[in-house]
PDB file of N, CA and C in Angstrom:
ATOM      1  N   UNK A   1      -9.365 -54.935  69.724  1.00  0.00           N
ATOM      2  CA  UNK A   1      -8.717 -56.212  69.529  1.00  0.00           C
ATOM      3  C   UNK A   1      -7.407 -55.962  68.791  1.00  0.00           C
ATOM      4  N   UNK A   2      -6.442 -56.672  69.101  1.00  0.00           N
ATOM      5  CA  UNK A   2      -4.820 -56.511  68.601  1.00  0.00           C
ATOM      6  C   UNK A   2      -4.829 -57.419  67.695  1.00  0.00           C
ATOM      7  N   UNK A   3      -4.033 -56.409  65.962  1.00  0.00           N
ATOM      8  CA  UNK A   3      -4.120 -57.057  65.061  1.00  0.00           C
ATOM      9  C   UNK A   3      -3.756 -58.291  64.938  1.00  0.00           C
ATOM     10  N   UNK A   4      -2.979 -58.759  65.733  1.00  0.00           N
ATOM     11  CA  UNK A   4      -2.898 -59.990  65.862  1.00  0.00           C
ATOM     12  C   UNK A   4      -3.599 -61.192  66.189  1.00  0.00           C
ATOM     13  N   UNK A   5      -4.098 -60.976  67.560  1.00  0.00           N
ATOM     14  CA  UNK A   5      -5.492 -61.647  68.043  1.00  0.00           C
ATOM     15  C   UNK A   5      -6.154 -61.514  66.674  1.00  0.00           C
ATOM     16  N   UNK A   6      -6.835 -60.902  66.509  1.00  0.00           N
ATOM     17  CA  UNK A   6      -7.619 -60.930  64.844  1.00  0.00           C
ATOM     18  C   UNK A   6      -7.013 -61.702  63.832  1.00  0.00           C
ATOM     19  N   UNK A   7      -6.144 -61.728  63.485  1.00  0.00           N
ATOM     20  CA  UNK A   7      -5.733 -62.320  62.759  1.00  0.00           C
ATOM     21  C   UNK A   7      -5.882 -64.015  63.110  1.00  0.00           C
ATOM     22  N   UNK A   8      -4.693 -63.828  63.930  1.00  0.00           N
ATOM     23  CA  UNK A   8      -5.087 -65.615  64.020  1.00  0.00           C
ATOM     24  C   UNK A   8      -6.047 -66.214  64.780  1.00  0.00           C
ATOM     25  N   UNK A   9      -7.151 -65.681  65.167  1.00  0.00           N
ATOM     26  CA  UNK A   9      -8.263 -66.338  66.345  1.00  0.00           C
ATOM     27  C   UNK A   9      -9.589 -65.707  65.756  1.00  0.00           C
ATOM     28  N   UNK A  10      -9.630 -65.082  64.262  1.00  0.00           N
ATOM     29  CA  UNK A  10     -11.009 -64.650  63.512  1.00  0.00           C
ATOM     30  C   UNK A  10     -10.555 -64.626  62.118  1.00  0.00           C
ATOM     31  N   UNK A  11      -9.780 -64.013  61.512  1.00  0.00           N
ATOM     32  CA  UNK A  11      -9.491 -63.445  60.024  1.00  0.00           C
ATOM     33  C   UNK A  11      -8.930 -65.015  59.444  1.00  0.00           C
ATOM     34  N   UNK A  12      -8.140 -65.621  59.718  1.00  0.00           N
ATOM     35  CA  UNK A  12      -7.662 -67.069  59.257  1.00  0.00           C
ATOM     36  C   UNK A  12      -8.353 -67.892  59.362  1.00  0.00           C
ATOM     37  N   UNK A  13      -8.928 -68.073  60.464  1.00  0.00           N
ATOM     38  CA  UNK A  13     -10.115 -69.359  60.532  1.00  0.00           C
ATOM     39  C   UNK A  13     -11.436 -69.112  59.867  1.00  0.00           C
ATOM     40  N   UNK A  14     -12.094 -67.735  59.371  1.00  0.00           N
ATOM     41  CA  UNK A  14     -12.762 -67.893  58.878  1.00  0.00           C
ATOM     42  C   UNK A  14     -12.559 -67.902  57.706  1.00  0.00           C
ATOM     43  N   UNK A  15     -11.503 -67.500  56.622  1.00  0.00           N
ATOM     44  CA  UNK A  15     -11.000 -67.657  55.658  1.00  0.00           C
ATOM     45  C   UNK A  15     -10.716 -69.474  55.252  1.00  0.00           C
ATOM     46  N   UNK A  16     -10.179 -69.923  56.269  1.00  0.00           N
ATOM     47  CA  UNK A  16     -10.453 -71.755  56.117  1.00  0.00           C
ATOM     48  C   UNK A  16     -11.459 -71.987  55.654  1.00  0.00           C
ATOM     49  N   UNK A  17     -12.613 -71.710  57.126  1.00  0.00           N
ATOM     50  CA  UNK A  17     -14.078 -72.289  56.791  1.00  0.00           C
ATOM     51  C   UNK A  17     -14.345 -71.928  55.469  1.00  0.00           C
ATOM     52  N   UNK A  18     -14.767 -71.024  54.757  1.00  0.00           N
ATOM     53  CA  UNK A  18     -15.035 -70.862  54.057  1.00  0.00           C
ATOM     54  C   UNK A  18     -14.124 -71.490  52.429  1.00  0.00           C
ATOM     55  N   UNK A  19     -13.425 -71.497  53.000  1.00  0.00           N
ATOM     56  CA  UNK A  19     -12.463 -72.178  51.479  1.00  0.00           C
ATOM     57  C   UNK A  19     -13.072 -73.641  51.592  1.00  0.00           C
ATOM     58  N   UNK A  20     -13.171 -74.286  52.690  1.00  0.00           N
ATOM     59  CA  UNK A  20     -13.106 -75.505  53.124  1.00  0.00           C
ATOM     60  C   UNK A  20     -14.960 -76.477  52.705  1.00  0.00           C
ATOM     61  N   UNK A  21     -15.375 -74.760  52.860  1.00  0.00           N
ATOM     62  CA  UNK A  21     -17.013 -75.596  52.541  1.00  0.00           C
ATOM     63  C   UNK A  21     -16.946 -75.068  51.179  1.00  0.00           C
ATOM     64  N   UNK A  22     -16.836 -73.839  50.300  1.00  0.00           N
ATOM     65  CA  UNK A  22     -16.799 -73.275  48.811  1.00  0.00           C
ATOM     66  C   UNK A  22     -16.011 -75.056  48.172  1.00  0.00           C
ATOM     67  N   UNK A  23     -14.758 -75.749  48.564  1.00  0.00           N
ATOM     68  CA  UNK A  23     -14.404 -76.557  47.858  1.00  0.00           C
ATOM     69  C   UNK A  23     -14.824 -77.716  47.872  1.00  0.00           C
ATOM     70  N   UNK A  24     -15.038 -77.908  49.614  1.00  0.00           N
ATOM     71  CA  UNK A  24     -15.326 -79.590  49.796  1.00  0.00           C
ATOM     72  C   UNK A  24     -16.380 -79.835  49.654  1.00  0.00           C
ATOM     73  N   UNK A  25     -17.641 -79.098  50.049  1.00  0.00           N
ATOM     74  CA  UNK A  25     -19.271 -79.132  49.772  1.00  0.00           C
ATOM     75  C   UNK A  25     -19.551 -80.037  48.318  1.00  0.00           C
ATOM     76  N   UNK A  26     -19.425 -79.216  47.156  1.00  0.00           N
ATOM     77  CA  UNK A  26     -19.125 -79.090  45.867  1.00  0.00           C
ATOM     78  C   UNK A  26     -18.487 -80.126  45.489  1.00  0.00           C
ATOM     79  N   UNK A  27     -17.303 -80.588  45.929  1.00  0.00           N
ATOM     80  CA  UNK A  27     -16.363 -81.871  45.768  1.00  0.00           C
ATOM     81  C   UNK A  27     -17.439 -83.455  46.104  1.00  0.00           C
ATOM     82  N   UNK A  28     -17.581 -82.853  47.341  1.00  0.00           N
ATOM     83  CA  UNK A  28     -18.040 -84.426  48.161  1.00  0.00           C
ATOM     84  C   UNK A  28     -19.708 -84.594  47.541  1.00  0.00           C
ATOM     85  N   UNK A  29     -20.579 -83.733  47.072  1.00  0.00           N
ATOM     86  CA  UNK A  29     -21.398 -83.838  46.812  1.00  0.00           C
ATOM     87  C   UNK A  29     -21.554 -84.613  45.137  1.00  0.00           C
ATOM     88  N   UNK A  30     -20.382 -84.209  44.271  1.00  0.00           N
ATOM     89  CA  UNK A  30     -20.540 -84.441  42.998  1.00  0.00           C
ATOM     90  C   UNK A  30     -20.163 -85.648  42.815  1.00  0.00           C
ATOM     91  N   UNK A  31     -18.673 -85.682  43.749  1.00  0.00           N
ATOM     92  CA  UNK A  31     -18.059 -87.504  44.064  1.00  0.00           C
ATOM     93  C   UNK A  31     -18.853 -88.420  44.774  1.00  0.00           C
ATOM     94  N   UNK A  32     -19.442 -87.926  45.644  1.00  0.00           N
ATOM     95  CA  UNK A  32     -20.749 -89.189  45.704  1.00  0.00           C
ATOM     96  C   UNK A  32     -22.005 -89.754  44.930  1.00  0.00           C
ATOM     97  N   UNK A  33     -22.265 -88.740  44.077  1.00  0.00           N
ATOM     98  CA  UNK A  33     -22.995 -89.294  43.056  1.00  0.00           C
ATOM     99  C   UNK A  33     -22.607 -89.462  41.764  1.00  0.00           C
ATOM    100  N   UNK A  34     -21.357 -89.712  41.416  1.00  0.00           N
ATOM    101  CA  UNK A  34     -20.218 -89.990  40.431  1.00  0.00           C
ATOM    102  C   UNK A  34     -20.865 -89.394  39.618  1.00  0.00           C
ATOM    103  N   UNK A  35     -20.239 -88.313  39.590  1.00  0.00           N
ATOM    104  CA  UNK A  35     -20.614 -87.405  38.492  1.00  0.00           C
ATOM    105  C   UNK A  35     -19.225 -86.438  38.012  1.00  0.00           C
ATOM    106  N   UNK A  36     -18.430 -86.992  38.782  1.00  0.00           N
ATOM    107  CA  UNK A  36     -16.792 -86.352  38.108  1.00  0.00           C
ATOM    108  C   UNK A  36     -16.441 -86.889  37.119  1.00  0.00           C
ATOM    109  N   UNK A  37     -16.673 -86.811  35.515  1.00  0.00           N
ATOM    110  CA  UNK A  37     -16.070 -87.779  34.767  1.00  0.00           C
ATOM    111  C   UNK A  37     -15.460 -87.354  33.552  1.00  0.00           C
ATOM    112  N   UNK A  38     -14.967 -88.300  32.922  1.00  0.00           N
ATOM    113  CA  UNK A  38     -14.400 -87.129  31.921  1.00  0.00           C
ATOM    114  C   UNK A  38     -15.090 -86.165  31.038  1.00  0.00           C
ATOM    115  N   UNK A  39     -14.963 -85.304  30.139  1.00  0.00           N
ATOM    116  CA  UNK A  39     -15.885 -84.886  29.191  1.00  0.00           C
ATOM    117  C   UNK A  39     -15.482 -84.423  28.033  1.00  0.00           C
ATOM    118  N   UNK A  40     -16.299 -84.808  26.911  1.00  0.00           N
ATOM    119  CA  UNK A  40     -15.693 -84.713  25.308  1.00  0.00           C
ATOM    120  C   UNK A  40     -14.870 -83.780  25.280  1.00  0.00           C
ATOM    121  N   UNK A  41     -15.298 -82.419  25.690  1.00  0.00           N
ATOM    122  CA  UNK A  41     -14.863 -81.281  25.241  1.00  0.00           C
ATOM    123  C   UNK A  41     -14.154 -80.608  26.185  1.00  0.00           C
ATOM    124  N   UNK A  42     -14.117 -80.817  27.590  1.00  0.00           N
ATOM    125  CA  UNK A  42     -12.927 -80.773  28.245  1.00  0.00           C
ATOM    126  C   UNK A  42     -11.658 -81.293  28.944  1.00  0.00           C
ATOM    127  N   UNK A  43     -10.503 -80.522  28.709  1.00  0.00           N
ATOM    128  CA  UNK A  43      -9.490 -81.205  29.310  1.00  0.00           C
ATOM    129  C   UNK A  43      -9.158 -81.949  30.348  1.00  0.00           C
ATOM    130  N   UNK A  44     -10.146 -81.663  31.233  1.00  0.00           N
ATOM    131  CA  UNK A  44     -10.312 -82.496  32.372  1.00  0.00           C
ATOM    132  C   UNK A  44     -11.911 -82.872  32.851  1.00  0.00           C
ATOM    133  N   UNK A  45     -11.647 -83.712  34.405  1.00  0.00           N
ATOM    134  CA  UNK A  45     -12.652 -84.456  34.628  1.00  0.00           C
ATOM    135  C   UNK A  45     -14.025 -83.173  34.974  1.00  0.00           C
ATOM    136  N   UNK A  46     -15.245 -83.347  34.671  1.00  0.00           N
ATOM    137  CA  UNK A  46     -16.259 -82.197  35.183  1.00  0.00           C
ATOM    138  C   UNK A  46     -17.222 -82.976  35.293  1.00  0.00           C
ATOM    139  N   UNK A  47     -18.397 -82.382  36.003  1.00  0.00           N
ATOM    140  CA  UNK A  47     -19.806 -83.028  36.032  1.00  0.00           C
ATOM    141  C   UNK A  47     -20.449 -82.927  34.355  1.00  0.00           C
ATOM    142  N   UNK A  48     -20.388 -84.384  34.702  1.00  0.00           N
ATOM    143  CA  UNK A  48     -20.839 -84.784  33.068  1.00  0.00           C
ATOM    144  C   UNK A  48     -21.165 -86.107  33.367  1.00  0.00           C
ATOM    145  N   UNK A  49     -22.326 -86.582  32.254  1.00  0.00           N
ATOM    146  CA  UNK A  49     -22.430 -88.048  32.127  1.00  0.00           C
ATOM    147  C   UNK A  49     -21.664 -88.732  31.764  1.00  0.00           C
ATOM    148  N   UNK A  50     -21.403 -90.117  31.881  1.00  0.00           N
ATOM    149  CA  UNK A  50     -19.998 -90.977  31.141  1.00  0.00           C
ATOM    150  C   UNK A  50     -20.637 -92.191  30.706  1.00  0.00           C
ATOM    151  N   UNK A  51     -21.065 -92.659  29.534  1.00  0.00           N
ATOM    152  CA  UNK A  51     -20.370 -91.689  28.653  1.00  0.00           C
ATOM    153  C   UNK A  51     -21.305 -90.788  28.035  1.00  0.00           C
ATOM    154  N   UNK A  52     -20.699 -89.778  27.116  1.00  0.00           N
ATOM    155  CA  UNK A  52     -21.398 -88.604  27.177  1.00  0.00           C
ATOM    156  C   UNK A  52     -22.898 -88.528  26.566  1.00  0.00           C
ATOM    157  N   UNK A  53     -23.458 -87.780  26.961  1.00  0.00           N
ATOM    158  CA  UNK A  53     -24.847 -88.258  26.745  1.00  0.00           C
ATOM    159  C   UNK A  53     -25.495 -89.361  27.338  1.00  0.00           C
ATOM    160  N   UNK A  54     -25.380 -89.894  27.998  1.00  0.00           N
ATOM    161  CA  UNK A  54     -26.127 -91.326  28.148  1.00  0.00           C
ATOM    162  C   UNK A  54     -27.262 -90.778  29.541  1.00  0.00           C
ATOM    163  N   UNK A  55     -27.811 -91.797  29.605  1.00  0.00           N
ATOM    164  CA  UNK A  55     -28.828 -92.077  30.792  1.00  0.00           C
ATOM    165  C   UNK A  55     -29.220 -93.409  31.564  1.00  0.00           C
ATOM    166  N   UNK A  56     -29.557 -93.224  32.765  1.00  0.00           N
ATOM    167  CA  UNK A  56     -29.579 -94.414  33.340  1.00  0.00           C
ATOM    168  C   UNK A  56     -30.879 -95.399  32.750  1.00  0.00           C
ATOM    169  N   UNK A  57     -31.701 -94.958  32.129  1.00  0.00           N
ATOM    170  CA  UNK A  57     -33.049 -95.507  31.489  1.00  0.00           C
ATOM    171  C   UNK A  57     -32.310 -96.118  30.050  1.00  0.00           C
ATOM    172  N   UNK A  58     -31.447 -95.659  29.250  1.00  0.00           N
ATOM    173  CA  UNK A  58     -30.946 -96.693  28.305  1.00  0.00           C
ATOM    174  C   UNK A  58     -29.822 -97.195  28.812  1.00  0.00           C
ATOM    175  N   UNK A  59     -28.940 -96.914  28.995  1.00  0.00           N
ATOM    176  CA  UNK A  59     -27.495 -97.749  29.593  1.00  0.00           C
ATOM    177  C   UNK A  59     -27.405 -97.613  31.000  1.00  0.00           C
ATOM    178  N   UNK A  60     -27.816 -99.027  31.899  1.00  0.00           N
ATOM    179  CA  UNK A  60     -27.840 -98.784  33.474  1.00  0.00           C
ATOM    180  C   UNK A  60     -26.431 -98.668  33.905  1.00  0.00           C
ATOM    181  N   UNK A  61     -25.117 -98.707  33.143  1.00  0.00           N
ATOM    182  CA  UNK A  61     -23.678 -98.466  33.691  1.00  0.00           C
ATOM    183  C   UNK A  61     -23.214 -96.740  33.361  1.00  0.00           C
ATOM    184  N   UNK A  62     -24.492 -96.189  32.853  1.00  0.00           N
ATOM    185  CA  UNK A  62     -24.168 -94.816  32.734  1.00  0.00           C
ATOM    186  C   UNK A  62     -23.677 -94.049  34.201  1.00  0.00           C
ATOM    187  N   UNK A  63     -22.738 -93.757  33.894  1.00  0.00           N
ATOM    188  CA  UNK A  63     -22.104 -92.531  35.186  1.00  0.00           C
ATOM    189  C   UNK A  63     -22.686 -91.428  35.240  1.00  0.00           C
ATOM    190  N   UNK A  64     -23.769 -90.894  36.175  1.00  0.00           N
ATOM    191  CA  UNK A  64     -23.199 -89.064  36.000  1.00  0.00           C
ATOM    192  C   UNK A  64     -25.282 -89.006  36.033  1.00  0.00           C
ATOM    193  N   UNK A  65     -26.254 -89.644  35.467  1.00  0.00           N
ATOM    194  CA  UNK A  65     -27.103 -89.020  35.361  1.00  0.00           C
ATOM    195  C   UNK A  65     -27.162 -88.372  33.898  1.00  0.00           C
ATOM    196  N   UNK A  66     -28.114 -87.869  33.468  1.00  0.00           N
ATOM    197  CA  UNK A  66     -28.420 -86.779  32.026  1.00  0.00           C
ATOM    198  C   UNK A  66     -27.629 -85.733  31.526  1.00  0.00           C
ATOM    199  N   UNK A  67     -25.920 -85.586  31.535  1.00  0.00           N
ATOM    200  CA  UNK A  67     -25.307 -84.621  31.265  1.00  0.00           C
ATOM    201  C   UNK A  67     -25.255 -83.576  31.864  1.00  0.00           C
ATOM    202  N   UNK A  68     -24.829 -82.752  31.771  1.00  0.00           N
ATOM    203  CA  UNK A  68     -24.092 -81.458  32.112  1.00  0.00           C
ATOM    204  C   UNK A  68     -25.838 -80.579  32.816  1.00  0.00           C
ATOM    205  N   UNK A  69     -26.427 -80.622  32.221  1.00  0.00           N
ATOM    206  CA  UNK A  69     -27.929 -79.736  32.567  1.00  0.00           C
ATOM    207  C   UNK A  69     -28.289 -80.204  34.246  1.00  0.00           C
ATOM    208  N   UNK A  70     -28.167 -81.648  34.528  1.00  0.00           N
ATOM    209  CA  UNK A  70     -28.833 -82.238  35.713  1.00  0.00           C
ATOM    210  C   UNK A  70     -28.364 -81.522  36.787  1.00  0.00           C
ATOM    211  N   UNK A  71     -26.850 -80.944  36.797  1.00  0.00           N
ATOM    212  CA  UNK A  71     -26.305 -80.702  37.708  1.00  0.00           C
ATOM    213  C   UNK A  71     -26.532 -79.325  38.169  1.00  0.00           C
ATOM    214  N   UNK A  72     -26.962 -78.519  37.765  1.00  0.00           N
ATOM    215  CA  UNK A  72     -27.275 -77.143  38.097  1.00  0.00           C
ATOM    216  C   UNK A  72     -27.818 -76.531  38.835  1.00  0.00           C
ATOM    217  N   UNK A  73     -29.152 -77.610  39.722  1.00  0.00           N
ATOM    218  CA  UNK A  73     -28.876 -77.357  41.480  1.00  0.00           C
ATOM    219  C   UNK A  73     -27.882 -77.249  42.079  1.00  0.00           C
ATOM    220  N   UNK A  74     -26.680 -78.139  41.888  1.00  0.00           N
ATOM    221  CA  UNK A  74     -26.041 -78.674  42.646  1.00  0.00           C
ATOM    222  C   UNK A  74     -24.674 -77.257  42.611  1.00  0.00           C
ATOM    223  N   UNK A  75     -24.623 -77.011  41.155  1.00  0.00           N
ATOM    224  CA  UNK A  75     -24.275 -75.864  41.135  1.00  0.00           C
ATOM    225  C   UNK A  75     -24.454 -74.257  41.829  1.00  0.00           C
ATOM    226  N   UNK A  76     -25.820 -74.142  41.649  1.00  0.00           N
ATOM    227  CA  UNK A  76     -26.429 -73.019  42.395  1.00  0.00           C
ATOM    228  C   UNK A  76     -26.635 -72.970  43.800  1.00  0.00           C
ATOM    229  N   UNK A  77     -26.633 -74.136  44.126  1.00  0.00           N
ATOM    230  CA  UNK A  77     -26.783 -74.378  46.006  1.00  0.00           C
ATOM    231  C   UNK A  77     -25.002 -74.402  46.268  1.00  0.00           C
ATOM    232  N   UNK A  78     -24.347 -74.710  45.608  1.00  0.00           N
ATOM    233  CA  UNK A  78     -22.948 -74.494  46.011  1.00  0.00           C
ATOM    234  C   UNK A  78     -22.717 -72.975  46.052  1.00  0.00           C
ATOM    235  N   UNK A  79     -22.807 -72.540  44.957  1.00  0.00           N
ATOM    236  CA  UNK A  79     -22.865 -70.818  44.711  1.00  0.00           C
ATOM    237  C   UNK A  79     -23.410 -70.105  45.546  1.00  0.00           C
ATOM    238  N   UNK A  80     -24.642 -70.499  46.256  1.00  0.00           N
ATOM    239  CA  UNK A  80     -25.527 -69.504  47.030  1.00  0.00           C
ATOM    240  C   UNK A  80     -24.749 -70.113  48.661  1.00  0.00           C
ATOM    241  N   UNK A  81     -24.592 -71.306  49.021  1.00  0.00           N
ATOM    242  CA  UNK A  81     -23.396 -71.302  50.176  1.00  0.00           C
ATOM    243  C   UNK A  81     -22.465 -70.921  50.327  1.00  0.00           C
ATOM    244  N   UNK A  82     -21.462 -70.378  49.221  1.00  0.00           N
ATOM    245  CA  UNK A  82     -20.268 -70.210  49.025  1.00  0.00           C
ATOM    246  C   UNK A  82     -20.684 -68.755  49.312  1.00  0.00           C
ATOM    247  N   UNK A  83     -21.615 -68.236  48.937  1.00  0.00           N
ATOM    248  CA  UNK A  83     -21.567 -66.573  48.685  1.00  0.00           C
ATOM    249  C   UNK A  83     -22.049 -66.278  50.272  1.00  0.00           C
ATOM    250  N   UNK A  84     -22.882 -67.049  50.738  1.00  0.00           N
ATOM    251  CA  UNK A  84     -23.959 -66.786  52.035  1.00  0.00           C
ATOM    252  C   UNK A  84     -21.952 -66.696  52.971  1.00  0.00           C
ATOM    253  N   UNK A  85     -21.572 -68.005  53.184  1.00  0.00           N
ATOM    254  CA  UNK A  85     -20.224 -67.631  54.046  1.00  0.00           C
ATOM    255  C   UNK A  85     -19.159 -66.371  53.834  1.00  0.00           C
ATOM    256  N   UNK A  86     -19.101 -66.121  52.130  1.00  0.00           N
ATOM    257  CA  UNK A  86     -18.241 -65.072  52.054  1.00  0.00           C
ATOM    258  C   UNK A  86     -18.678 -63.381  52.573  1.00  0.00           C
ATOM    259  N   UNK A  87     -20.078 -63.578  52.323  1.00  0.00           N
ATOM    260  CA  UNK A  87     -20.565 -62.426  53.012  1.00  0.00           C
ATOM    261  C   UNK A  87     -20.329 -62.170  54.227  1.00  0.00           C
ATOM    262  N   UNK A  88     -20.687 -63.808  55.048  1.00  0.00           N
ATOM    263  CA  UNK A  88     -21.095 -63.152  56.513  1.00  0.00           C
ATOM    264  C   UNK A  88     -19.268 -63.135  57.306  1.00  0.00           C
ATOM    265  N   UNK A  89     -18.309 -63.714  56.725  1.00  0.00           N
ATOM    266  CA  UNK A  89     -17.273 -63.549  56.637  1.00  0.00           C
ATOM    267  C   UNK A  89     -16.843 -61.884  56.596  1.00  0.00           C
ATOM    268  N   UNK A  90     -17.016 -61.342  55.815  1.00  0.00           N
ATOM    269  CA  UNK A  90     -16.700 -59.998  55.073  1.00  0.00           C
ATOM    270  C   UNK A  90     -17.872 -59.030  56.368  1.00  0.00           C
ATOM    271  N   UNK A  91     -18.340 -59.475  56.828  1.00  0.00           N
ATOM    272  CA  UNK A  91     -19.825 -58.543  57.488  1.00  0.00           C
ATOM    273  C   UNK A  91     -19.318 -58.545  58.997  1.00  0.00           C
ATOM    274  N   UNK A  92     -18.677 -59.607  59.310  1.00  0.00           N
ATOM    275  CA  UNK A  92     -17.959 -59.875  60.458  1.00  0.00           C
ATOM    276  C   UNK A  92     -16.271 -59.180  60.342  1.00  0.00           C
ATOM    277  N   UNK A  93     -16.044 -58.855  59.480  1.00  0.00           N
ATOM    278  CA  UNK A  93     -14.503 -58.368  59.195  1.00  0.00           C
ATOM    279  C   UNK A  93     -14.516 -57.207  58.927  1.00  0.00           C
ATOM    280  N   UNK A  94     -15.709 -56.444  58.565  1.00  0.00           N
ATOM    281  CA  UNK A  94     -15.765 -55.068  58.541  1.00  0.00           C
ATOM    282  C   UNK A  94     -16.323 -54.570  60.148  1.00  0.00           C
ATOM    283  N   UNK A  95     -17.319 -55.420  60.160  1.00  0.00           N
ATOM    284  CA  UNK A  95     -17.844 -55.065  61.850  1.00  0.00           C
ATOM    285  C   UNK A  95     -17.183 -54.710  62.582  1.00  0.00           C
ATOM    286  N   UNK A  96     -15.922 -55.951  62.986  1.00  0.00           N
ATOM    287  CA  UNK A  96     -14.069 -55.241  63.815  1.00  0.00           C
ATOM    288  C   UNK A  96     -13.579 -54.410  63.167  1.00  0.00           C
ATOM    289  N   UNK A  97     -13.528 -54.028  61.920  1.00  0.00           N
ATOM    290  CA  UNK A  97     -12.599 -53.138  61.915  1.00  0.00           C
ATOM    291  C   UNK A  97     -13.461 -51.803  61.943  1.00  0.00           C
ATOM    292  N   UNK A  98     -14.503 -51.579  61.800  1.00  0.00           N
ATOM    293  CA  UNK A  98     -15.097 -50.320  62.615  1.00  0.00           C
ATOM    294  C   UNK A  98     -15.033 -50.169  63.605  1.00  0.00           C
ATOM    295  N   UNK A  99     -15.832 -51.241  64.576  1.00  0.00           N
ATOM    296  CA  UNK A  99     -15.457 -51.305  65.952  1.00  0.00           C
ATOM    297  C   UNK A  99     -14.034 -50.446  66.229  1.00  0.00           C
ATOM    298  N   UNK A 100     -13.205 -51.228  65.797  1.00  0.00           N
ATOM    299  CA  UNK A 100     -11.705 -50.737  66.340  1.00  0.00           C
ATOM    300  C   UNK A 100     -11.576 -49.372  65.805  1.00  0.00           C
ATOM    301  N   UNK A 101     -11.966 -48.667  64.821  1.00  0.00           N
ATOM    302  CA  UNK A 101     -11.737 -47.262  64.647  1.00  0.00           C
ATOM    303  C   UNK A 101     -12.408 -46.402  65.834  1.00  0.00           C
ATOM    304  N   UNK A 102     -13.695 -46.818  65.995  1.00  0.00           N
ATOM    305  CA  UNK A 102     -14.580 -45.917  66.568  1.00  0.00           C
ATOM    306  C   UNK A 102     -14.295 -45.984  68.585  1.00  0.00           C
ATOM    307  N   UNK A 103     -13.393 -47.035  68.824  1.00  0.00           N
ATOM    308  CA  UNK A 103     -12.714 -47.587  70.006  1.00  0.00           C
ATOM    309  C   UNK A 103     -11.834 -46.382  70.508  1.00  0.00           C
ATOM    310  N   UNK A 104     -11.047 -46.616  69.125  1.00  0.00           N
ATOM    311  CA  UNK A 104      -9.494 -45.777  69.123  1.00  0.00           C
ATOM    312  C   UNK A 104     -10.520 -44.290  68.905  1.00  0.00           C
ATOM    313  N   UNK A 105     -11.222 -43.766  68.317  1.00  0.00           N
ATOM    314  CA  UNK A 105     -11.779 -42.200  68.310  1.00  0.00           C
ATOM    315  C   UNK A 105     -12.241 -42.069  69.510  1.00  0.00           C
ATOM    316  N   UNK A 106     -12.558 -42.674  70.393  1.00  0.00           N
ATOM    317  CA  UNK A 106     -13.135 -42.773  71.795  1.00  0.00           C
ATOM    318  C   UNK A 106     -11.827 -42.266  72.877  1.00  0.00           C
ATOM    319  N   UNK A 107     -11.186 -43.226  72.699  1.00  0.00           N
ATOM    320  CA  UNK A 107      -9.785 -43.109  73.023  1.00  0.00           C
ATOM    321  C   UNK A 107      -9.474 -41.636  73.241  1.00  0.00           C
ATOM    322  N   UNK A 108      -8.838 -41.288  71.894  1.00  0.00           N
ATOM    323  CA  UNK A 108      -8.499 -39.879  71.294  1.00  0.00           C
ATOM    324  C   UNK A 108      -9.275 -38.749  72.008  1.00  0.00           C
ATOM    325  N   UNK A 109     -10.401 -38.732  71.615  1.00  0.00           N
ATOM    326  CA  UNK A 109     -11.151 -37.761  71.913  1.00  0.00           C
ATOM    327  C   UNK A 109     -11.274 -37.329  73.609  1.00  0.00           C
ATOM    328  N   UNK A 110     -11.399 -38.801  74.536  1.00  0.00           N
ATOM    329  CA  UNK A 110     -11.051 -38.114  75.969  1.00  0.00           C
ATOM    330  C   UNK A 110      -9.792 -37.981  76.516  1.00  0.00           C
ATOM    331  N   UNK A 111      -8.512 -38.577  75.364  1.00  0.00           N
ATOM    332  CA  UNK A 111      -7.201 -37.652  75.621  1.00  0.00           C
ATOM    333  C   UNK A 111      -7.300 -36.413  75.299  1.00  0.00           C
ATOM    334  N   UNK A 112      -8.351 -36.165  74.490  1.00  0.00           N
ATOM    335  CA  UNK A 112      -7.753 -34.579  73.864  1.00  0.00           C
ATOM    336  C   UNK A 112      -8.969 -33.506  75.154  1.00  0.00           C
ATOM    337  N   UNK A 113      -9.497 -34.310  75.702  1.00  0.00           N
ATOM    338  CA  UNK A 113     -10.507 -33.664  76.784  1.00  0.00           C
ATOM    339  C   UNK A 113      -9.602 -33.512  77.848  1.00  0.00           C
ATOM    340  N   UNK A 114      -9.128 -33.921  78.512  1.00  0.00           N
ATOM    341  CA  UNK A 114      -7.875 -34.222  79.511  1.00  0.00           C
ATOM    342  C   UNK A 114      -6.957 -33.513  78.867  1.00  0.00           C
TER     343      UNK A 114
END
């Protein structure tokens, strides 16, 4: 395959996919159960309850669920998707580029027979 073909018709598009589910998965999952909110101690918005500490069993306008702890499925199933694509990404990108060495030694070897 010509580095090119590779490039733009395997090496870029799977580099998307994978950016595309590592960010948006993670995004769309936390923003639908409003759990982006601000938090005491950081500068910006994170999965956190709002306000901090709270729960839906004492304050029913609590945002977010039980703090920072609840979310750590949501964390680890992002992590273990994110890693499952980067692998098979990387497993598929080494695959061609062996392929293509062992192509081109094929090559070589019945020029140098001839």
């Amino acid at each position: 395959m010509k580095e090119k073909t590779f490039r733009n018709y395997l090496e870029i598009p799977l580099y998307i996919a994978t950016l595309a589910v590592s960010i948006g998965v993670p995004c769309a999952a936390l923003l639908n159960q409003e759990v982006i909110n601000p938090g005491p101690d950081d500068p910006y918005c994170v999965p956190n309850s709002y306000p901090a500490g709270c729960t839906k069993e004492d304050n029913p306008s609590c945002r977010g669920g039980e703090g920072r702890g609840s979310f750590l499925s949501i964390y680890v199933s992002a992590l273990a998707l994110t890693l499952t694509i980067a692998t098979f990404t990387l497993l598929v990108t080494m695959a061609l580029i062996i392929h293509s060495f062992c192509r081109n030694e094929r090559k070589l070897r019945k020029a140098v027979k001839g």
